[in-house]
PDB file of N, CA and C in Angstrom:
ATOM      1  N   UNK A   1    -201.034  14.952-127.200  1.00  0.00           N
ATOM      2  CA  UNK A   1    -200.934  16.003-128.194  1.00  0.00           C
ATOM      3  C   UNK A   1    -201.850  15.705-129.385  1.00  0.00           C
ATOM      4  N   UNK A   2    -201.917  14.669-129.665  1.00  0.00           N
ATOM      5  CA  UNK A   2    -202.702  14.277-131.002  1.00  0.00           C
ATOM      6  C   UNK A   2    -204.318  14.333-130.900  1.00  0.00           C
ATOM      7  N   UNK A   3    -205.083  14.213-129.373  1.00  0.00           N
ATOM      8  CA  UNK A   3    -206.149  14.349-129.068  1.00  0.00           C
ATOM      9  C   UNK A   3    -206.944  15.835-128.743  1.00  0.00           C
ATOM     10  N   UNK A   4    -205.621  16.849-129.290  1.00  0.00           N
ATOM     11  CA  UNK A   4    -205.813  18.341-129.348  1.00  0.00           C
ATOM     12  C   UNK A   4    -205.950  18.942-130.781  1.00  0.00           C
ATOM     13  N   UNK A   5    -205.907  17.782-131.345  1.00  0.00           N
ATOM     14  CA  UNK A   5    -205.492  18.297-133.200  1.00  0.00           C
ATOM     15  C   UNK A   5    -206.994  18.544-133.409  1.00  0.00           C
ATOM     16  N   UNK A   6    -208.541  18.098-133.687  1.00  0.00           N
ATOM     17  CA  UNK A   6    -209.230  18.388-133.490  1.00  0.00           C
ATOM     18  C   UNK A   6    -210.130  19.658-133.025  1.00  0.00           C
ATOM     19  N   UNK A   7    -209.512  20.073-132.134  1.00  0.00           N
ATOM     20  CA  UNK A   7    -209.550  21.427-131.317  1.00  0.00           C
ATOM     21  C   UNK A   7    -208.813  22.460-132.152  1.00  0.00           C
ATOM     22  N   UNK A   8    -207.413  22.226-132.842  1.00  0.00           N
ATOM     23  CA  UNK A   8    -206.753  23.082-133.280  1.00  0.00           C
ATOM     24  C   UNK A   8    -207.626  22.853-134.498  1.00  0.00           C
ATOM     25  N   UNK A   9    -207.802  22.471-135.145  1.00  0.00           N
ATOM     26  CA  UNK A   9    -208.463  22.507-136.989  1.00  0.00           C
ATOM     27  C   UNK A   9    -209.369  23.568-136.653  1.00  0.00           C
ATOM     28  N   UNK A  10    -210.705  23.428-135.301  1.00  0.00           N
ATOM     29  CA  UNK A  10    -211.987  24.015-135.508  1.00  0.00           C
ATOM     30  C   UNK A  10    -211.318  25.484-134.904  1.00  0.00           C
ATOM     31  N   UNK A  11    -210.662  25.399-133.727  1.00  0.00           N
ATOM     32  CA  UNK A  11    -210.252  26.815-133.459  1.00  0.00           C
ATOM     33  C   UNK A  11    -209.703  27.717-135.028  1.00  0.00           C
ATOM     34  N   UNK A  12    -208.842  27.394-135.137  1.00  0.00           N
ATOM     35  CA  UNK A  12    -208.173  27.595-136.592  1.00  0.00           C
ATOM     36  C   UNK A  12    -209.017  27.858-138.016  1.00  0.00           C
ATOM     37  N   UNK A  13    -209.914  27.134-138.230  1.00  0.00           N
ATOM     38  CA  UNK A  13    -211.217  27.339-138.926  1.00  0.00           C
ATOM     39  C   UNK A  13    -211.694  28.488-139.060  1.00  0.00           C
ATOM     40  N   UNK A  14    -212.254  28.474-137.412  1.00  0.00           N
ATOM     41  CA  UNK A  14    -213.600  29.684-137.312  1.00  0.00           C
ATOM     42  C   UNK A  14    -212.215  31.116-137.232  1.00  0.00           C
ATOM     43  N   UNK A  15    -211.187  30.918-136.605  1.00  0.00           N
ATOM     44  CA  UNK A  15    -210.308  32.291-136.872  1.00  0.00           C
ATOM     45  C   UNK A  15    -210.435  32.567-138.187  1.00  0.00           C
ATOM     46  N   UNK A  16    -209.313  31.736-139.324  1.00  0.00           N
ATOM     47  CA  UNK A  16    -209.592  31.997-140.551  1.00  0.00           C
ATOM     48  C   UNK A  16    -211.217  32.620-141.154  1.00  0.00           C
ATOM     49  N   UNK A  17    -212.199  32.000-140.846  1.00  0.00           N
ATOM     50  CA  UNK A  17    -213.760  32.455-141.080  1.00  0.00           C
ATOM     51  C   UNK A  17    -213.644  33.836-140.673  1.00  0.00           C
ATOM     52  N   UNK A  18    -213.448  33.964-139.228  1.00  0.00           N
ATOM     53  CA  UNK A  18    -213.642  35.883-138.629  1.00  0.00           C
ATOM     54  C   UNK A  18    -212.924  36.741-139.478  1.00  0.00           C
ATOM     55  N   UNK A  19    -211.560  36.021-139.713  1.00  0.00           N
ATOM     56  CA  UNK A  19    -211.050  37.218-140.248  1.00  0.00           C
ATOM     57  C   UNK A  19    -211.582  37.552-142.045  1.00  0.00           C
ATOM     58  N   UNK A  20    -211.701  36.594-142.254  1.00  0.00           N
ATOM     59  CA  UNK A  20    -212.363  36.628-143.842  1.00  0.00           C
ATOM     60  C   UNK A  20    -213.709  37.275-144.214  1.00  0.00           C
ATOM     61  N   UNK A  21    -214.815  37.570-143.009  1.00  0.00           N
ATOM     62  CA  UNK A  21    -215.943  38.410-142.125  1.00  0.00           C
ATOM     63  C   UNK A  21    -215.194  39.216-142.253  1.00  0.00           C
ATOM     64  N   UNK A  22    -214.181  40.104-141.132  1.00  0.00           N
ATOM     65  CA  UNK A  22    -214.225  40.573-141.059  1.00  0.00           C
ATOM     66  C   UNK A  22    -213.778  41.739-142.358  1.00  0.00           C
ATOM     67  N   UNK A  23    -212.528  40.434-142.795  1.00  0.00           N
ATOM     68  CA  UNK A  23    -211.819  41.678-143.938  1.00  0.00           C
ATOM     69  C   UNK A  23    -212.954  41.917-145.097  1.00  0.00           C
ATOM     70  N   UNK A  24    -213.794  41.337-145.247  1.00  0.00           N
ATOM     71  CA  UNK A  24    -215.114  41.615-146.259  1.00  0.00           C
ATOM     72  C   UNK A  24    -215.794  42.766-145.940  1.00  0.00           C
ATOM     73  N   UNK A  25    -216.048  43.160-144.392  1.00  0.00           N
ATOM     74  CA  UNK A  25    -216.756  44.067-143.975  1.00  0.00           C
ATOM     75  C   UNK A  25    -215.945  44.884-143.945  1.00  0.00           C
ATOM     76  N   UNK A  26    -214.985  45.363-143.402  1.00  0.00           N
ATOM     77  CA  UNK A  26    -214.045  46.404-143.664  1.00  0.00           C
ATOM     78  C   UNK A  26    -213.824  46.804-145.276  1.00  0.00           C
ATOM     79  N   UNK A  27    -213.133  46.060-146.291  1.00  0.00           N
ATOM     80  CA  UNK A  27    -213.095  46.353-147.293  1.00  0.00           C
ATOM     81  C   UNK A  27    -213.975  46.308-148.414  1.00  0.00           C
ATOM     82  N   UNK A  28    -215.785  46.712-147.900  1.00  0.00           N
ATOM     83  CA  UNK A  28    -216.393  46.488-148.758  1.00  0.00           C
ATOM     84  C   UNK A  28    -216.982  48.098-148.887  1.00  0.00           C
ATOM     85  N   UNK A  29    -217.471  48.347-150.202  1.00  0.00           N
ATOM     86  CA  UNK A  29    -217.501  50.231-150.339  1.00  0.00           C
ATOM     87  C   UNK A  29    -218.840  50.105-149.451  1.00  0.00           C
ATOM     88  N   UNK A  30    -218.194  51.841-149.020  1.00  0.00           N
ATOM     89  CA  UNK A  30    -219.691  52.455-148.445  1.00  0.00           C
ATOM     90  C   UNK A  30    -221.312  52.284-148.631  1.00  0.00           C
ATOM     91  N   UNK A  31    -221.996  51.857-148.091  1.00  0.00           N
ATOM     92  CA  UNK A  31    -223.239  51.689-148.387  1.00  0.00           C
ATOM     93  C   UNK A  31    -223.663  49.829-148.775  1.00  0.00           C
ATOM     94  N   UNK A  32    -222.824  49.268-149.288  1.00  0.00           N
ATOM     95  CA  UNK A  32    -222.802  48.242-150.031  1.00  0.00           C
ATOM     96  C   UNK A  32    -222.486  46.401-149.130  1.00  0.00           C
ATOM     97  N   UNK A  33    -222.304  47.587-147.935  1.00  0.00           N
ATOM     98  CA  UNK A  33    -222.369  45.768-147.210  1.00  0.00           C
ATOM     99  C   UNK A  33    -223.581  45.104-147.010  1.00  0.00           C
ATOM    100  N   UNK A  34    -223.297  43.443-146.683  1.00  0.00           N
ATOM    101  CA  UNK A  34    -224.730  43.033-146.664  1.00  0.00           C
ATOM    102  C   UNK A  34    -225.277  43.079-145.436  1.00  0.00           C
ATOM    103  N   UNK A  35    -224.630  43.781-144.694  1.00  0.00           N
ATOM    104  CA  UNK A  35    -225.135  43.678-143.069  1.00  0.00           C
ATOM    105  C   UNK A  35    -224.741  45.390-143.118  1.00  0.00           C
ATOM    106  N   UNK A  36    -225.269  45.851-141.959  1.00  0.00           N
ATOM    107  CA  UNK A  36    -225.269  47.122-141.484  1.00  0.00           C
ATOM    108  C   UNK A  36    -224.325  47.762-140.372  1.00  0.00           C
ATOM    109  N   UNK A  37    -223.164  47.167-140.359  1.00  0.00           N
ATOM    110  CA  UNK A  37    -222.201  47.126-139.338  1.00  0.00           C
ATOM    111  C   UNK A  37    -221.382  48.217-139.556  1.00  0.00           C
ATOM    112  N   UNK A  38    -221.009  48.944-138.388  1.00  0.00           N
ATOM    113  CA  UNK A  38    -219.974  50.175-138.383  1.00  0.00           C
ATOM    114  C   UNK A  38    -218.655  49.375-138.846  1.00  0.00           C
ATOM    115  N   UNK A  39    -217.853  49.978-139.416  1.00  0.00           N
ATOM    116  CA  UNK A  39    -216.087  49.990-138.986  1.00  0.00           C
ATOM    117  C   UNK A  39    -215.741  48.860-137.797  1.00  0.00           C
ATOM    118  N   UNK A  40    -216.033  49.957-136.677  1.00  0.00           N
ATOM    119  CA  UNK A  40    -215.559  49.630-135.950  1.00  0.00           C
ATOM    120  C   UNK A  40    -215.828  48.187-135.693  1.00  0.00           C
ATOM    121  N   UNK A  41    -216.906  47.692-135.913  1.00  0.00           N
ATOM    122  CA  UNK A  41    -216.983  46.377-135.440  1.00  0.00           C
ATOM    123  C   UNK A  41    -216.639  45.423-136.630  1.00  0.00           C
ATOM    124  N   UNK A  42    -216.482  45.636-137.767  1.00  0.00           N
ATOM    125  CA  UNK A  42    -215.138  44.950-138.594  1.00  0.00           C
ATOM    126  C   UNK A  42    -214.024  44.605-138.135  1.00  0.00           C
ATOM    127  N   UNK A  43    -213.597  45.724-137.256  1.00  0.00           N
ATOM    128  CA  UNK A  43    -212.326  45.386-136.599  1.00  0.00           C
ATOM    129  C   UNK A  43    -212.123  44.693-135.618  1.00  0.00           C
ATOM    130  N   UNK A  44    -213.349  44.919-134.448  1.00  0.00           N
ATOM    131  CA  UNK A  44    -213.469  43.943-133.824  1.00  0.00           C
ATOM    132  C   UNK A  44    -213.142  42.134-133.857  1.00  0.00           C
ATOM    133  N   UNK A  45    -214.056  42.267-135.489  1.00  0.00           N
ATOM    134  CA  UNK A  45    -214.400  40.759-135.901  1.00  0.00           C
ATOM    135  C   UNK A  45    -212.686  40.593-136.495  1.00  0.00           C
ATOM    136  N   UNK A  46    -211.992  41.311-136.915  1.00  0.00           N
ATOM    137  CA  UNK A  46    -210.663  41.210-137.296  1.00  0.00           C
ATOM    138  C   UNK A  46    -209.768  40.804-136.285  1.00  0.00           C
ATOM    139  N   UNK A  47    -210.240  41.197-135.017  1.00  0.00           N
ATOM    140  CA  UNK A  47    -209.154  40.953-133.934  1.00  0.00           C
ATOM    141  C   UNK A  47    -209.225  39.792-133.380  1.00  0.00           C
ATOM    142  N   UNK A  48    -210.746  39.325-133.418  1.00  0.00           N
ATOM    143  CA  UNK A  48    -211.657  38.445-132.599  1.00  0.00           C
ATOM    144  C   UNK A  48    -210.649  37.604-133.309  1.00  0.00           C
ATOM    145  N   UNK A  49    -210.228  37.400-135.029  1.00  0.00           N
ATOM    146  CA  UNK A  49    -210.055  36.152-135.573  1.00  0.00           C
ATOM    147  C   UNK A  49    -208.414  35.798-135.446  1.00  0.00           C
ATOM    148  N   UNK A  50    -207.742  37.067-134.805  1.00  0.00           N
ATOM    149  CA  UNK A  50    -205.833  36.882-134.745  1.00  0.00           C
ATOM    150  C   UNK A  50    -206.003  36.349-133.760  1.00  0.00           C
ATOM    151  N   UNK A  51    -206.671  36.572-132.868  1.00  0.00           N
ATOM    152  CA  UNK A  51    -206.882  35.832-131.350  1.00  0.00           C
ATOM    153  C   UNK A  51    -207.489  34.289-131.480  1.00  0.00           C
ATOM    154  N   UNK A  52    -208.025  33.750-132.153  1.00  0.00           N
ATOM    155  CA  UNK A  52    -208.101  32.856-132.896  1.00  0.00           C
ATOM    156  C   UNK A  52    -207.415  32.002-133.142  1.00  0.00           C
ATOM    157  N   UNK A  53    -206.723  32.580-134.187  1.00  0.00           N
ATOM    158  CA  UNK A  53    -205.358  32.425-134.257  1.00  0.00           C
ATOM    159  C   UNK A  53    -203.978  32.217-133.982  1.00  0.00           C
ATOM    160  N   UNK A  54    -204.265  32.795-132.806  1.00  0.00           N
ATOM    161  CA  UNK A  54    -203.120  32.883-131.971  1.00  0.00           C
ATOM    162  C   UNK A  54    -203.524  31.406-130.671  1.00  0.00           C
ATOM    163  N   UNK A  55    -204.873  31.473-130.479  1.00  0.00           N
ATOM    164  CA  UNK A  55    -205.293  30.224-129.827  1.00  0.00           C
ATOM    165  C   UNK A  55    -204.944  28.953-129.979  1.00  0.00           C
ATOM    166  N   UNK A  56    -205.208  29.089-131.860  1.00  0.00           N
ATOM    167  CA  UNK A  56    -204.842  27.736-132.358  1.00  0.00           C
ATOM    168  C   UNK A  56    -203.305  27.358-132.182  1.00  0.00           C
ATOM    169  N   UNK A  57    -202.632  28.287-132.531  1.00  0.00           N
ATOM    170  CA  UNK A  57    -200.902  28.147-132.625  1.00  0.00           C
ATOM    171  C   UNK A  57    -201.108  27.865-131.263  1.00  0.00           C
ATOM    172  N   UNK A  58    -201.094  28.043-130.188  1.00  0.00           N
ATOM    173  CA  UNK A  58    -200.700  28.155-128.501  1.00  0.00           C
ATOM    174  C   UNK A  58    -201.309  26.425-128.569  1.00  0.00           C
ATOM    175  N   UNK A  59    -202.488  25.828-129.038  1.00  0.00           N
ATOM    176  CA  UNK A  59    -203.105  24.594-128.776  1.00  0.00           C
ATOM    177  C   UNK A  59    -202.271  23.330-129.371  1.00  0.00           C
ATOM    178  N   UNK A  60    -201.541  23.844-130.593  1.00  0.00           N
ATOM    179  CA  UNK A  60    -201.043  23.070-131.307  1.00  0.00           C
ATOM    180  C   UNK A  60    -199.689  22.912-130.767  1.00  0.00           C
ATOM    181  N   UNK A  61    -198.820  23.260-129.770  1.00  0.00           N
ATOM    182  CA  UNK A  61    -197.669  23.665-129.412  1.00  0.00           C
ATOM    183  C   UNK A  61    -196.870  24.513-129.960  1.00  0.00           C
ATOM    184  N   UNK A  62    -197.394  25.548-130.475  1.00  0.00           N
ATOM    185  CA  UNK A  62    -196.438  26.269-131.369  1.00  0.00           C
ATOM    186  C   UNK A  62    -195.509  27.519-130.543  1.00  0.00           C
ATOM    187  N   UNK A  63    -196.124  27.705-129.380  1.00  0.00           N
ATOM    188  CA  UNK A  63    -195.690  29.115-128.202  1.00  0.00           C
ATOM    189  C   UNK A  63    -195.065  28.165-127.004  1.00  0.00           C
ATOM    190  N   UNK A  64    -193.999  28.119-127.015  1.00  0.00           N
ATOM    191  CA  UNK A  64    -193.616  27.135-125.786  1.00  0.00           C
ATOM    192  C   UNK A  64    -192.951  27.948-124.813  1.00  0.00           C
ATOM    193  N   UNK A  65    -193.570  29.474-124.592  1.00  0.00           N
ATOM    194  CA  UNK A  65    -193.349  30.279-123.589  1.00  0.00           C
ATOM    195  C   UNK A  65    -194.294  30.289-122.680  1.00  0.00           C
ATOM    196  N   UNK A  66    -196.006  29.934-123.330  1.00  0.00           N
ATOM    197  CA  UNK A  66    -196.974  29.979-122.638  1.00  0.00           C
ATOM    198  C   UNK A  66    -197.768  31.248-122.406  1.00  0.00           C
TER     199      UNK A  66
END
């Protein structure tokens, strides 16, 4: 278990990162983002990072349903 902690920090990391992407791009006004990305793929990057998320918890033992 302890040779997975590693794995959980960086998984866990880059989730936290996507979703912080993403919620920037979603909640930034019209015209004014620094990239040129629809909506929709804000959300994408929003989902990309619960899944992430949800990776890390499952790596760390946190889902012991599987």
């Amino acid at each position: 278990m302890a040779s997975d902690f590693p794995a959980v920090v960086a998984v866990a990391s880059a989730a936290v990162a996507l979703l912080f992407i993403g919620l920037g791009l979603l909640l930034a006004p019209a015209g004014e983002s620094p990239v040129a990305l629809p909506s929709s793929w804000a959300l994408v990057i929003l989902l990309c990072g619960l899944v992430g998320l949800r990776l890390a918890w499952r790596l760390q033992g946190g889902d012991a349903s599987g």
